[in-house]
N, C-alpha and C. Protein backbone atom coordinates (compact mmCIF):
# COMPACT_ATOMS: atom_id res chain seq x y z
N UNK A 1 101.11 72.74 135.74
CA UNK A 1 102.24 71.84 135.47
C UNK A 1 102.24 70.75 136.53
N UNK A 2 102.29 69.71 136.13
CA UNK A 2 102.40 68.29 137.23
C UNK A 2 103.86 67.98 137.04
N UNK A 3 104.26 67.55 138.57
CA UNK A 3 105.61 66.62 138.70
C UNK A 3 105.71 65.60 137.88
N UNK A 4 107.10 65.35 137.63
CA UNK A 4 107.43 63.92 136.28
C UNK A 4 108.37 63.32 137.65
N UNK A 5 108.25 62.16 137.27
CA UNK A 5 108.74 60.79 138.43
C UNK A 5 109.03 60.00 137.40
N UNK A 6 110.64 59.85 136.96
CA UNK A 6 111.48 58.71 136.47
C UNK A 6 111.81 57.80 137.29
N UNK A 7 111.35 56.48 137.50
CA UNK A 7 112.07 55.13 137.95
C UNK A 7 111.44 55.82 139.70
N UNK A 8 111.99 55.61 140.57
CA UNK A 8 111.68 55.58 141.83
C UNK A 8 112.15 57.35 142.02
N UNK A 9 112.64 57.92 141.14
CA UNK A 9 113.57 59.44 141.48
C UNK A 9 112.25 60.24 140.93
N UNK A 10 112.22 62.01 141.65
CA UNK A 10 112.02 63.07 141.21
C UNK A 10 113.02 63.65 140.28
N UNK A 11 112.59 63.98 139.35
CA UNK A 11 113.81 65.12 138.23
C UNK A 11 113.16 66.43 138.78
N UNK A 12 114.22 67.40 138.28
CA UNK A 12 113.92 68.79 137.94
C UNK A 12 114.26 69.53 136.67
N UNK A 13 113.87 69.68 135.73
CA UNK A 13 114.32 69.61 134.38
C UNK A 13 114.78 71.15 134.46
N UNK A 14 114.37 71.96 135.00
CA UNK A 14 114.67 73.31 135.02
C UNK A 14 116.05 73.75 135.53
N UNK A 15 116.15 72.85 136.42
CA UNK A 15 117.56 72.87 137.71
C UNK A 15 118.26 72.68 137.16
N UNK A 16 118.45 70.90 136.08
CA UNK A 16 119.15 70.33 135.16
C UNK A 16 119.33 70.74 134.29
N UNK A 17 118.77 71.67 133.36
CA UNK A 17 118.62 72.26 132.43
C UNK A 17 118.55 71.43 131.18
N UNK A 18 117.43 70.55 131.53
CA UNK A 18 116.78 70.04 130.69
C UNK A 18 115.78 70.68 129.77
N UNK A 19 114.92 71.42 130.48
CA UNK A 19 113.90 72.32 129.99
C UNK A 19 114.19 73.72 130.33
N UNK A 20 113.49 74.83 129.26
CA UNK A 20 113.60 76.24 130.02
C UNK A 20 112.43 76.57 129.69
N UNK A 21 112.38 77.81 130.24
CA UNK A 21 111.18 78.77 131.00
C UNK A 21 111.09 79.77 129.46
N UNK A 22 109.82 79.83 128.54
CA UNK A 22 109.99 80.80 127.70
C UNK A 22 110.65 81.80 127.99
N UNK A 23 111.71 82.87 126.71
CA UNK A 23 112.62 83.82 126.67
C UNK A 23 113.75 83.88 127.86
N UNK A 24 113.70 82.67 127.96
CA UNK A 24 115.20 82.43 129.22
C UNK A 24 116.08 81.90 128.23
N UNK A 25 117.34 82.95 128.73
CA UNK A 25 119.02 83.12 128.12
C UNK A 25 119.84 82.26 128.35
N UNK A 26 119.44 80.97 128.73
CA UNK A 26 120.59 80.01 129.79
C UNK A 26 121.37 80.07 128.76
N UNK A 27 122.46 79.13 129.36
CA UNK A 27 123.39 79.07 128.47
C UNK A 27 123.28 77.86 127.11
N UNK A 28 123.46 77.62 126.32
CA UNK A 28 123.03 76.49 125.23
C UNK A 28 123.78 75.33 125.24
N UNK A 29 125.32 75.14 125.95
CA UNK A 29 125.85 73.95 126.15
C UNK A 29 124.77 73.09 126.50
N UNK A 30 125.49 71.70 125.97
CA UNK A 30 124.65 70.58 126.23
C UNK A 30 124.53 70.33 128.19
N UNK A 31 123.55 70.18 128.42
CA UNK A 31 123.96 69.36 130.13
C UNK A 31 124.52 68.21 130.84
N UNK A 32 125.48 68.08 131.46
CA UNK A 32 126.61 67.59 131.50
C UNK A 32 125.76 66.74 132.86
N UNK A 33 125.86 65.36 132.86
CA UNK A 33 125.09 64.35 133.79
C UNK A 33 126.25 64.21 134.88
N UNK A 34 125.38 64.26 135.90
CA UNK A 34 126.35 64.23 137.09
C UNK A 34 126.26 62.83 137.66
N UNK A 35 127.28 61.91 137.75
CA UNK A 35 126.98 60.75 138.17
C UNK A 35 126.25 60.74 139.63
N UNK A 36 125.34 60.17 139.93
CA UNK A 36 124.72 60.18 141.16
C UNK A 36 125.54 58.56 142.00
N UNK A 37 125.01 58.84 143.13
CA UNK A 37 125.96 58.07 144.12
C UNK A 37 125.85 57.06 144.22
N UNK A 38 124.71 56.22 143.69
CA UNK A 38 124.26 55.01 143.19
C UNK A 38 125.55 54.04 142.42
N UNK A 39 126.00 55.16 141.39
CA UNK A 39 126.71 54.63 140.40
C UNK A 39 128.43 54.66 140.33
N UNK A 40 128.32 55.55 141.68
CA UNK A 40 130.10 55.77 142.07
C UNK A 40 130.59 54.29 142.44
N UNK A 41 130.00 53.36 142.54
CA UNK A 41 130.93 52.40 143.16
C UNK A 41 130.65 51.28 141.84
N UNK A 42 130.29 51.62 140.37
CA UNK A 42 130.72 51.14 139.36
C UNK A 42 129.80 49.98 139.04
N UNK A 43 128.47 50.00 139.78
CA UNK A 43 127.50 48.73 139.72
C UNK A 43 126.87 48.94 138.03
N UNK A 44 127.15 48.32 137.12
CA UNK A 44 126.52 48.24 135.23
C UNK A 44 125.00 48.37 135.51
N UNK A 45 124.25 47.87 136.55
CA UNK A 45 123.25 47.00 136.96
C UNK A 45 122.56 49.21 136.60
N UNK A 46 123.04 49.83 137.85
CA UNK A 46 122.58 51.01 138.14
C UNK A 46 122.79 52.32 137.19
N UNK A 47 124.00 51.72 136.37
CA UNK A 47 124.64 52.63 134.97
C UNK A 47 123.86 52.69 134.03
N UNK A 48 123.19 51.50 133.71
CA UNK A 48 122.05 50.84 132.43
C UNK A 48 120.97 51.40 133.21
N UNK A 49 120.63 51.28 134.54
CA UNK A 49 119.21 52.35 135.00
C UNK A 49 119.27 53.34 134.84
N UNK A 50 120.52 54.60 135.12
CA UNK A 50 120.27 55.56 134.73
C UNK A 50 120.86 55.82 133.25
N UNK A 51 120.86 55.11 131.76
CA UNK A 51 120.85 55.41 130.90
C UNK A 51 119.16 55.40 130.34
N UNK A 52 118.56 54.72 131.04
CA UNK A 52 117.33 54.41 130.37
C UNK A 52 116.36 55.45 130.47
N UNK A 53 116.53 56.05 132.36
CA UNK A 53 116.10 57.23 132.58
C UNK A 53 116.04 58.63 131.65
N UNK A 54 117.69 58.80 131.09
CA UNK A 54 118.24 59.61 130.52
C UNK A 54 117.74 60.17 129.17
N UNK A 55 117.24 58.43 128.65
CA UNK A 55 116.58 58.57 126.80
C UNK A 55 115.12 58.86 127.69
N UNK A 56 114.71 58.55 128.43
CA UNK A 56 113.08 59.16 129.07
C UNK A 56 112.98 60.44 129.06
N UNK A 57 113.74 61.30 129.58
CA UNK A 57 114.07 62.30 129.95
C UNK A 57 114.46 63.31 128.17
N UNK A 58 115.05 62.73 127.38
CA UNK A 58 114.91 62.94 126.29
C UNK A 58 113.81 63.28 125.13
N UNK A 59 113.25 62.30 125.45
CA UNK A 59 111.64 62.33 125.02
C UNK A 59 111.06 63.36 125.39
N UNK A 60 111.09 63.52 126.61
CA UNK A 60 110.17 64.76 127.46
C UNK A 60 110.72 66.27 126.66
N UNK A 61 111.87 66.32 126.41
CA UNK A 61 112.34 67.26 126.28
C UNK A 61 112.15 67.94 124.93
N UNK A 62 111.59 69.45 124.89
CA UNK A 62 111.18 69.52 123.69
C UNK A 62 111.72 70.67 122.67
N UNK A 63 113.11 70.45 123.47
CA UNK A 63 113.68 71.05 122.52
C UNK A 63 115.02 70.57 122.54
N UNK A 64 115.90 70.69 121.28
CA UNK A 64 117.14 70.46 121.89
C UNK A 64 118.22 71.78 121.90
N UNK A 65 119.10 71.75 123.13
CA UNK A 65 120.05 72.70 123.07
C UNK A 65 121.07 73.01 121.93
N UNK A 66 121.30 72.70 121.76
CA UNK A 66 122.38 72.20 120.34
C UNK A 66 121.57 73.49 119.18
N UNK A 67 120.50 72.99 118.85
CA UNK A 67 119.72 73.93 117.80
C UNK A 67 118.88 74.77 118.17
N UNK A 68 118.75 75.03 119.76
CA UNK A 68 118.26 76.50 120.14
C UNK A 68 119.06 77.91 119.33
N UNK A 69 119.72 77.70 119.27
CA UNK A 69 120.31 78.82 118.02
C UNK A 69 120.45 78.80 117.08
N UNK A 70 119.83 78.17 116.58
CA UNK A 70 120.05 78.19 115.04
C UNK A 70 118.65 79.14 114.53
N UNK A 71 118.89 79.68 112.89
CA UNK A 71 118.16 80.55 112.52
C UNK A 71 116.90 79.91 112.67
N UNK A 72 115.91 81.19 112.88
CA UNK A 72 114.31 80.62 112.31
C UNK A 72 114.12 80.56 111.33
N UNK A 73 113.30 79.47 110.97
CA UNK A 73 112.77 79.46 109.41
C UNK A 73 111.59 80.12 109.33
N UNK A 74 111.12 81.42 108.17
CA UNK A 74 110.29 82.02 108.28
C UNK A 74 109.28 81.83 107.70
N UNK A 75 108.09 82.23 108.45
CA UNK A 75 106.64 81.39 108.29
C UNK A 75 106.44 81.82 106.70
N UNK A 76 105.31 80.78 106.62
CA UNK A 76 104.96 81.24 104.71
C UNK A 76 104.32 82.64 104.55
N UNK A 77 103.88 83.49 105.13
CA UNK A 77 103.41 84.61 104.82
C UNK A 77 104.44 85.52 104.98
N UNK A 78 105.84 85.23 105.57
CA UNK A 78 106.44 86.08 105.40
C UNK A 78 107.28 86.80 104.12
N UNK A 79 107.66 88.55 104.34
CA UNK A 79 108.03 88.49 102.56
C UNK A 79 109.39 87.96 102.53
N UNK A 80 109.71 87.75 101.68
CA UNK A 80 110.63 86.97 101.47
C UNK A 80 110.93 87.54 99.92
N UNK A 81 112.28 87.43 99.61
CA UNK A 81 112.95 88.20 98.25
C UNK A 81 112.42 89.52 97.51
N UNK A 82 112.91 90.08 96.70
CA UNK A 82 112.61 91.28 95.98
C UNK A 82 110.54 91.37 96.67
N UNK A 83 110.59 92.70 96.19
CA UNK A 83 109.42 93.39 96.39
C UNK A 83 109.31 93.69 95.28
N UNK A 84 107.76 93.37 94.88
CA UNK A 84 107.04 93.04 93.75
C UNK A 84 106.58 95.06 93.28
N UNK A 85 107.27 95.42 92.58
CA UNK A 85 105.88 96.85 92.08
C UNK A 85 104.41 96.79 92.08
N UNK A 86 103.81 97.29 92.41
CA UNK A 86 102.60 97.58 91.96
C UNK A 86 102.29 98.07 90.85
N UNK A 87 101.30 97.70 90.18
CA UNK A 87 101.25 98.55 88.84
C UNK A 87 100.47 99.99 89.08
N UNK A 88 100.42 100.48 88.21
CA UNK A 88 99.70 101.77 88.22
C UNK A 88 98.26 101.46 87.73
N UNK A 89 97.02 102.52 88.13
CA UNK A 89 95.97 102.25 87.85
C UNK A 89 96.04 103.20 87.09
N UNK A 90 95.20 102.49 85.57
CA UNK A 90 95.21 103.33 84.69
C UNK A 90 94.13 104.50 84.73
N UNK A 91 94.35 105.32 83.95
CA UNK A 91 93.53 106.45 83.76
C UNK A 91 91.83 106.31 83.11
N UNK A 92 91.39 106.97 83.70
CA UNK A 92 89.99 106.41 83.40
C UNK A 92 88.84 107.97 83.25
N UNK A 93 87.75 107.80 82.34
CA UNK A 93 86.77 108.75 81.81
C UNK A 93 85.70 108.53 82.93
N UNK A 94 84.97 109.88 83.41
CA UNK A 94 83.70 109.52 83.45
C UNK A 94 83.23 111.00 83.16
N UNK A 95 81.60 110.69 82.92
CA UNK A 95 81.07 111.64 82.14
C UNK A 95 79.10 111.84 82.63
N UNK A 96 78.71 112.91 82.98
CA UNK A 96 77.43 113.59 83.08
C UNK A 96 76.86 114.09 81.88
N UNK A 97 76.13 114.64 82.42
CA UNK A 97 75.28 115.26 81.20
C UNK A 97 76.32 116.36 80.41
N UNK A 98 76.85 117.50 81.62
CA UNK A 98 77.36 118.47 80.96
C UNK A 98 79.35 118.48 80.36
N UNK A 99 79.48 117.59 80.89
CA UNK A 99 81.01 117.38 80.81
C UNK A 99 81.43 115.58 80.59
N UNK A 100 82.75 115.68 79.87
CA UNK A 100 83.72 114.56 79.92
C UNK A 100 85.12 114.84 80.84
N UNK A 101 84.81 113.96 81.76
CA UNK A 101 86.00 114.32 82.98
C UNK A 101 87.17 112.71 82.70
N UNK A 102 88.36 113.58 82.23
CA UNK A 102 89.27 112.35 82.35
C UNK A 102 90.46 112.29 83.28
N UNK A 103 90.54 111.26 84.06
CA UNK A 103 91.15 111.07 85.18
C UNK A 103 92.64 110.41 85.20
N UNK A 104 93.74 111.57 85.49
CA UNK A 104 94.71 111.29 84.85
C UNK A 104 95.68 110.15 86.38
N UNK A 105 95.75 108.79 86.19
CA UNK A 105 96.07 108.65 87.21
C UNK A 105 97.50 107.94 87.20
N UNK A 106 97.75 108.29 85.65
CA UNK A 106 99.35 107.89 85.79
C UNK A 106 100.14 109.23 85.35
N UNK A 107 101.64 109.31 85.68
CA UNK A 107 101.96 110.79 85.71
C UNK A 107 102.74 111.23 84.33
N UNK A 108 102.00 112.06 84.00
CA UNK A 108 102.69 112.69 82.94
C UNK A 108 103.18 114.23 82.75
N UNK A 109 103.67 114.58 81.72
CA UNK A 109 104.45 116.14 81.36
C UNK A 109 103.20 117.00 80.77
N UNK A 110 102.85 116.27 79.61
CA UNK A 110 102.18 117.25 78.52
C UNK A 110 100.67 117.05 78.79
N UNK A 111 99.76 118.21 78.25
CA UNK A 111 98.66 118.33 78.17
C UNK A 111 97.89 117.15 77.49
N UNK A 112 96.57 117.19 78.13
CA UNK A 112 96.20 116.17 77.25
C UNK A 112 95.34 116.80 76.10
N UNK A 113 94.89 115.29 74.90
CA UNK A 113 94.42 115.74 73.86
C UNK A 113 93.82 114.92 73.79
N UNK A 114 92.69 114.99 73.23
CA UNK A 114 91.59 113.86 73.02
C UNK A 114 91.88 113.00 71.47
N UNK A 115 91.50 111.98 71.73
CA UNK A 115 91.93 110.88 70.80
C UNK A 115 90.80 110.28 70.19
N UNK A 116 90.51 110.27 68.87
CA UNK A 116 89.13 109.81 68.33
C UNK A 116 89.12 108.08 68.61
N UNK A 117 90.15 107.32 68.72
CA UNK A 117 90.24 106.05 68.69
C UNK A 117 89.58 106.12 70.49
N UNK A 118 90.25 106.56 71.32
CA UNK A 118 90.13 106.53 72.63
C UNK A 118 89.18 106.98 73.30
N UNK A 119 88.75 108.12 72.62
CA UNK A 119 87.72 109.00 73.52
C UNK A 119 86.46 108.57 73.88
N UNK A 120 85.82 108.96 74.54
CA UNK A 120 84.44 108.14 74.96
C UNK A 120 83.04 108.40 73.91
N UNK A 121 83.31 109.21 73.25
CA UNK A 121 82.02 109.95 72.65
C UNK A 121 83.04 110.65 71.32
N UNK A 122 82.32 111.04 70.46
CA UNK A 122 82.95 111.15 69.16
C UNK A 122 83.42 112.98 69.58
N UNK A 123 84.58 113.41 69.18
CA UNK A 123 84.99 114.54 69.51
C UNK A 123 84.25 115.87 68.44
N UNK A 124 83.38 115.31 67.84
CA UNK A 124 82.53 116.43 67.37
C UNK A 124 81.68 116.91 68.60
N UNK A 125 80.90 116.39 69.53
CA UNK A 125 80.45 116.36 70.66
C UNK A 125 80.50 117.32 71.83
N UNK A 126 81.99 117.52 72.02
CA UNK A 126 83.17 118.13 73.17
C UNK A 126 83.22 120.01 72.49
N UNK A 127 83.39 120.54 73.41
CA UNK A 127 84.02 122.10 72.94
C UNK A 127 85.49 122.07 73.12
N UNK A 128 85.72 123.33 72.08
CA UNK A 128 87.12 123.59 72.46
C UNK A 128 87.66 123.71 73.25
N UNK A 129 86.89 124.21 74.27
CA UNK A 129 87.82 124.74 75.66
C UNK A 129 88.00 123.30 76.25
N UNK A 130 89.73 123.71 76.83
CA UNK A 130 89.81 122.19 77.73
C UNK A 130 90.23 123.05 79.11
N UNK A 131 89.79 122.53 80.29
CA UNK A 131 90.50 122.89 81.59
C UNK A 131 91.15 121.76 82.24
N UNK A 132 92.37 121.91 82.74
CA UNK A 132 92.84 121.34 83.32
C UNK A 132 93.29 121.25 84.50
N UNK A 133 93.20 120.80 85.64
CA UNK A 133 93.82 120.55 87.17
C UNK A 133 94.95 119.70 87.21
N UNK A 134 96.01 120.51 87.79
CA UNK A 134 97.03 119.11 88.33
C UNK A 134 97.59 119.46 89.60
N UNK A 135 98.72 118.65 90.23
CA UNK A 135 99.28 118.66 91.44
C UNK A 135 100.50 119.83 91.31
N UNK A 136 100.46 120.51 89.88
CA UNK A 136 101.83 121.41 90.10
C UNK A 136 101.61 122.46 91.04
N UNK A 137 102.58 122.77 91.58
CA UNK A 137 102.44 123.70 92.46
C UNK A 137 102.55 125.31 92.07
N UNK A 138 103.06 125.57 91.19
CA UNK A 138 102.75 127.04 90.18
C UNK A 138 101.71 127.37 90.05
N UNK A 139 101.07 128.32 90.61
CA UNK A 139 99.69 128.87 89.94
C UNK A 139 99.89 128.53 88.67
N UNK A 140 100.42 129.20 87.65
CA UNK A 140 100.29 129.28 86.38
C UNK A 140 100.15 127.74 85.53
N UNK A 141 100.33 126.50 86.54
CA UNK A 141 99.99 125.21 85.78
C UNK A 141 99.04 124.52 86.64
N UNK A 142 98.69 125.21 87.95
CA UNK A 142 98.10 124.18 88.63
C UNK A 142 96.45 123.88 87.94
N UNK A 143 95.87 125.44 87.41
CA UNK A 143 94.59 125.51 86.70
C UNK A 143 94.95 125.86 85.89
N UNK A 144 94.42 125.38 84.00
CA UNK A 144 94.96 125.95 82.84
C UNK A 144 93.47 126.02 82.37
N UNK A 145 93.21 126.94 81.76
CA UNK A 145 92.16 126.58 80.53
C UNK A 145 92.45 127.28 79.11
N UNK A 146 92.78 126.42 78.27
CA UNK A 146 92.69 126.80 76.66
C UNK A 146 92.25 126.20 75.90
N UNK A 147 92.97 125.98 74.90
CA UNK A 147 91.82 125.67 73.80
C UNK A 147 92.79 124.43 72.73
N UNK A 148 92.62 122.93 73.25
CA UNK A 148 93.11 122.28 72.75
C UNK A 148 93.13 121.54 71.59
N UNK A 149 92.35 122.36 70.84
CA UNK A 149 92.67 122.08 68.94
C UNK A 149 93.60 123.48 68.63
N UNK A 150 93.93 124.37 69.78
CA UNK A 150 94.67 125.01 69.19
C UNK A 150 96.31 125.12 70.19
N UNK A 151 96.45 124.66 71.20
CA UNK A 151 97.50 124.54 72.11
C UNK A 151 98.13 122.82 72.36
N UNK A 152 97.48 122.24 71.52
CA UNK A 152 98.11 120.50 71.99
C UNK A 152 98.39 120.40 73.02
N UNK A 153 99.30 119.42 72.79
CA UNK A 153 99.83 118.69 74.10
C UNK A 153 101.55 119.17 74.40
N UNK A 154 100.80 120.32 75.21
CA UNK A 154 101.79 121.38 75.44
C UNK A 154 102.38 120.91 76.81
N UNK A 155 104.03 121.02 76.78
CA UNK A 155 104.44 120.54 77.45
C UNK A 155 104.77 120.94 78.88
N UNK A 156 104.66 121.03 80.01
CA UNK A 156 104.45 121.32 81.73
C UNK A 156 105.42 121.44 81.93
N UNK A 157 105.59 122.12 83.28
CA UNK A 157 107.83 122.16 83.53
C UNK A 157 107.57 120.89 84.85
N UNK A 158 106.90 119.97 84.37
CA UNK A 158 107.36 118.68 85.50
C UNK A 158 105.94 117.78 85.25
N UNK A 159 106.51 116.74 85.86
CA UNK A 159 105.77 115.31 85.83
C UNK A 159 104.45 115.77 86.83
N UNK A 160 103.14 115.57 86.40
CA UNK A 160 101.74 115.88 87.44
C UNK A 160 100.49 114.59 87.16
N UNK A 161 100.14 114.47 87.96
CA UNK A 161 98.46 114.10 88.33
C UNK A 161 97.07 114.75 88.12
N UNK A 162 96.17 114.52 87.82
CA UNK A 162 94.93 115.40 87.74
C UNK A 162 94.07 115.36 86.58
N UNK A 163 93.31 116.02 86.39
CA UNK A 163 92.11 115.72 85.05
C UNK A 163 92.35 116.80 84.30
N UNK A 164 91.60 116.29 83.38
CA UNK A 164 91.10 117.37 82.23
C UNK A 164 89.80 117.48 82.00
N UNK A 165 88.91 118.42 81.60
CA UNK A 165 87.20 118.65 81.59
C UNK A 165 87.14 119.36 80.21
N UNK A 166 86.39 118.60 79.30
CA UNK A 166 85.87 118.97 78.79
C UNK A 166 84.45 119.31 78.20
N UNK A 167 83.76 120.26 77.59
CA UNK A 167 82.32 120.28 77.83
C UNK A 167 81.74 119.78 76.62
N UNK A 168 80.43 119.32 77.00
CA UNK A 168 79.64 118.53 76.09
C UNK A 168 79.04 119.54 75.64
N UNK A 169 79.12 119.43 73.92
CA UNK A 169 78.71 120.24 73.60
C UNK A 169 76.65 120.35 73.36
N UNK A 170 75.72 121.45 73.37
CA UNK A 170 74.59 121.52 73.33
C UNK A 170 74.04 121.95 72.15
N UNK A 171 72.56 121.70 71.63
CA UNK A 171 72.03 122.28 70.51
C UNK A 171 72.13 123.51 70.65
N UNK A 172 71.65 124.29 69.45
CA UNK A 172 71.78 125.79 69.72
C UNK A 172 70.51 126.19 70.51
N UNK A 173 70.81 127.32 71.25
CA UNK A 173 69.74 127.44 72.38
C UNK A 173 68.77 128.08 71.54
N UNK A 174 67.17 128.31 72.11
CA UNK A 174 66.21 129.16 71.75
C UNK A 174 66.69 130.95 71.59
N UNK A 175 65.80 131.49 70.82
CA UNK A 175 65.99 132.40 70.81
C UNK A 175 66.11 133.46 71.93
N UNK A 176 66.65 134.00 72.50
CA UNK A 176 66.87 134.99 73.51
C UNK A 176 67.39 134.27 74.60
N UNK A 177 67.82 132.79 74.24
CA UNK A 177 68.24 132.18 75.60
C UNK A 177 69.57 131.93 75.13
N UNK A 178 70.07 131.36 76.05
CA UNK A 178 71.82 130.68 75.80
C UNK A 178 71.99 129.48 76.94
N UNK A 179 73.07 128.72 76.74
CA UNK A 179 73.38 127.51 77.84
C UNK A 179 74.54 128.15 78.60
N UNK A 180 74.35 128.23 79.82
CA UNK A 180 75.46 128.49 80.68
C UNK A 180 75.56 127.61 81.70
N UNK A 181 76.72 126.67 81.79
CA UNK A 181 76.99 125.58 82.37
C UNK A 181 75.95 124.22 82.94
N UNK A 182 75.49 124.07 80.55
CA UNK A 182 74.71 122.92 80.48
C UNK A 182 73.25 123.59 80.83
N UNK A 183 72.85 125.08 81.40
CA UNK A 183 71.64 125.37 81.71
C UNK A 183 71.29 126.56 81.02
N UNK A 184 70.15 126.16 80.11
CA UNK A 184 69.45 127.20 79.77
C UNK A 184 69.27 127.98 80.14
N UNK A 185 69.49 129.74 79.80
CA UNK A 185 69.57 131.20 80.87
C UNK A 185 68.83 132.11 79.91
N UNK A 186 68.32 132.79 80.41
CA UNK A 186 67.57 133.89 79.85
C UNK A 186 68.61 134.97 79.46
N UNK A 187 68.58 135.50 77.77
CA UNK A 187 69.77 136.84 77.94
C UNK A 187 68.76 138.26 78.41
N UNK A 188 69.99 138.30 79.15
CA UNK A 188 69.37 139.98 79.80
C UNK A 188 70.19 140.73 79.92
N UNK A 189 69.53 142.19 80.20
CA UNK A 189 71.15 142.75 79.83
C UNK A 189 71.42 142.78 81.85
N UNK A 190 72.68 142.65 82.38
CA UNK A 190 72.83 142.42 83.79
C UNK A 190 75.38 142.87 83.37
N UNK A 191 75.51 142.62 84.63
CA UNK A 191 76.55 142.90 84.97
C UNK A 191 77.47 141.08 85.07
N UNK A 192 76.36 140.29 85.17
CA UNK A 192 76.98 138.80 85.09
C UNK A 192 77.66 138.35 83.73
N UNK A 193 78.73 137.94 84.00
CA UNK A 193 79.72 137.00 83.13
C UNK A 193 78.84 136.49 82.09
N UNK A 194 78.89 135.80 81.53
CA UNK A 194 77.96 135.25 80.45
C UNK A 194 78.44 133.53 80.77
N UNK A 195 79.16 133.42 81.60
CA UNK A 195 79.89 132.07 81.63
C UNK A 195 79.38 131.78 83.26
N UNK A 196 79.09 132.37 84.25
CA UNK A 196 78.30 132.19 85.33
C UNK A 196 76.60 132.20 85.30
N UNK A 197 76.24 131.24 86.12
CA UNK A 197 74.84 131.38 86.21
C UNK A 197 74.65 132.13 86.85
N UNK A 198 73.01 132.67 87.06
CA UNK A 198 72.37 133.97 87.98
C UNK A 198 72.18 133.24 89.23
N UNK A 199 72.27 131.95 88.99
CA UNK A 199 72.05 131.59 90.90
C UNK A 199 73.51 131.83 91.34
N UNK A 200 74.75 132.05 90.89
CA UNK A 200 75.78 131.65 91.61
C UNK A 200 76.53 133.28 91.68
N UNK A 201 75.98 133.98 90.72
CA UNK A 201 76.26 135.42 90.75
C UNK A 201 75.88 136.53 91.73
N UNK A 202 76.90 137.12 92.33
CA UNK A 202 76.22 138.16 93.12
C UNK A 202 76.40 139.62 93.26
């Protein structure tokens, strides 16, 4: 910061309270000019010098007291009125070799059912069995599996999230074999499920 020199005088704008010091509380009245001693004995000559000083001193000044309080106006990124919703992302299919997985990502009650207009693949395709996952917290709804050409769109005791799987259906297997989850298995006679593979069985 460099000294300011009006007319032959030093100011102090801080003293005067012309200027302030960022987050300083002064008070906001205007500053009240103290006649200096020049001008006590009524010379116009020295009154008109220090008015001229005064609009100098004005200039410099970069703010005014008067509207130090007044509200801020808030920048353009700020929010400003109602808050907008977001929409929901809709629900969406994806699908492998062995399954159609549909991704339920808006919330609903009832089971789902496959829709020939909607579905990804023609529902001759799909097996009966549907399983379903959601966010309920009941065992008894959190995993379902039945059989949705024969249970519809059966209704949940509350609003949930989550998919439904259904399986793609396969040609008929070779003789002595069968498909167990999309993989060809040898039948034998054994103690395994018929719905687990032999790698995952123990």
């Amino acid at each position: 910061m460099s000294a300011a020199k009006v007319g032959d005088n030093f100011r102090f704008p801080l003293a005067e309270g012309v200027l302030r010091q960022p987050g300083s509380e002064r008070s906001k009245s205007p500053r009240q000019r103290t006649p200096s001693p020049k001008s006590a004995g009524g010379d116009p000559r020295l009154a008109e010098e220090e008015d001229l000083e005064e609009e100098e001193w004005n200039e410099l000044c970069p703010f005014s007291p008067e509207e130090e309080g007044s509200e801020a106006v808030p920048a353009e990124g700020d929010l400003q009125g109602p808050i907008q919703e977001v929409e929901a992302e809709p629900d969406f299919w994806s699908i492998n070799d062995d399954v159609v997985i549909v991704h339920h990502r808006n919330s609903r009650s009832q089971l789902y059912v496959p829709d020939e207009a909607t579905f990804p693949i023609p529902l001759r395709y799909i097996d009966v069995v549907r399983r379903t996952t959601t966010d309920i917290d009941s065992a008894d709804e959190h995993e379902i599996q039945d059989f949705w050409t024969k249970d519809g769109a059966r209704e949940l005791t509350g609003q949930w999230f989550g998919k439904t799987v259904f399986k793609i259906l396969r040609p008929p297997a070779p003789f002595g074999w069968d498909w167990v989850e999309g993989r060809l298995t040898k039948i034998q006679k054994t103690t395994r499920p018929g719905h687990l593979l032999s790698l995952i069985h123990i």
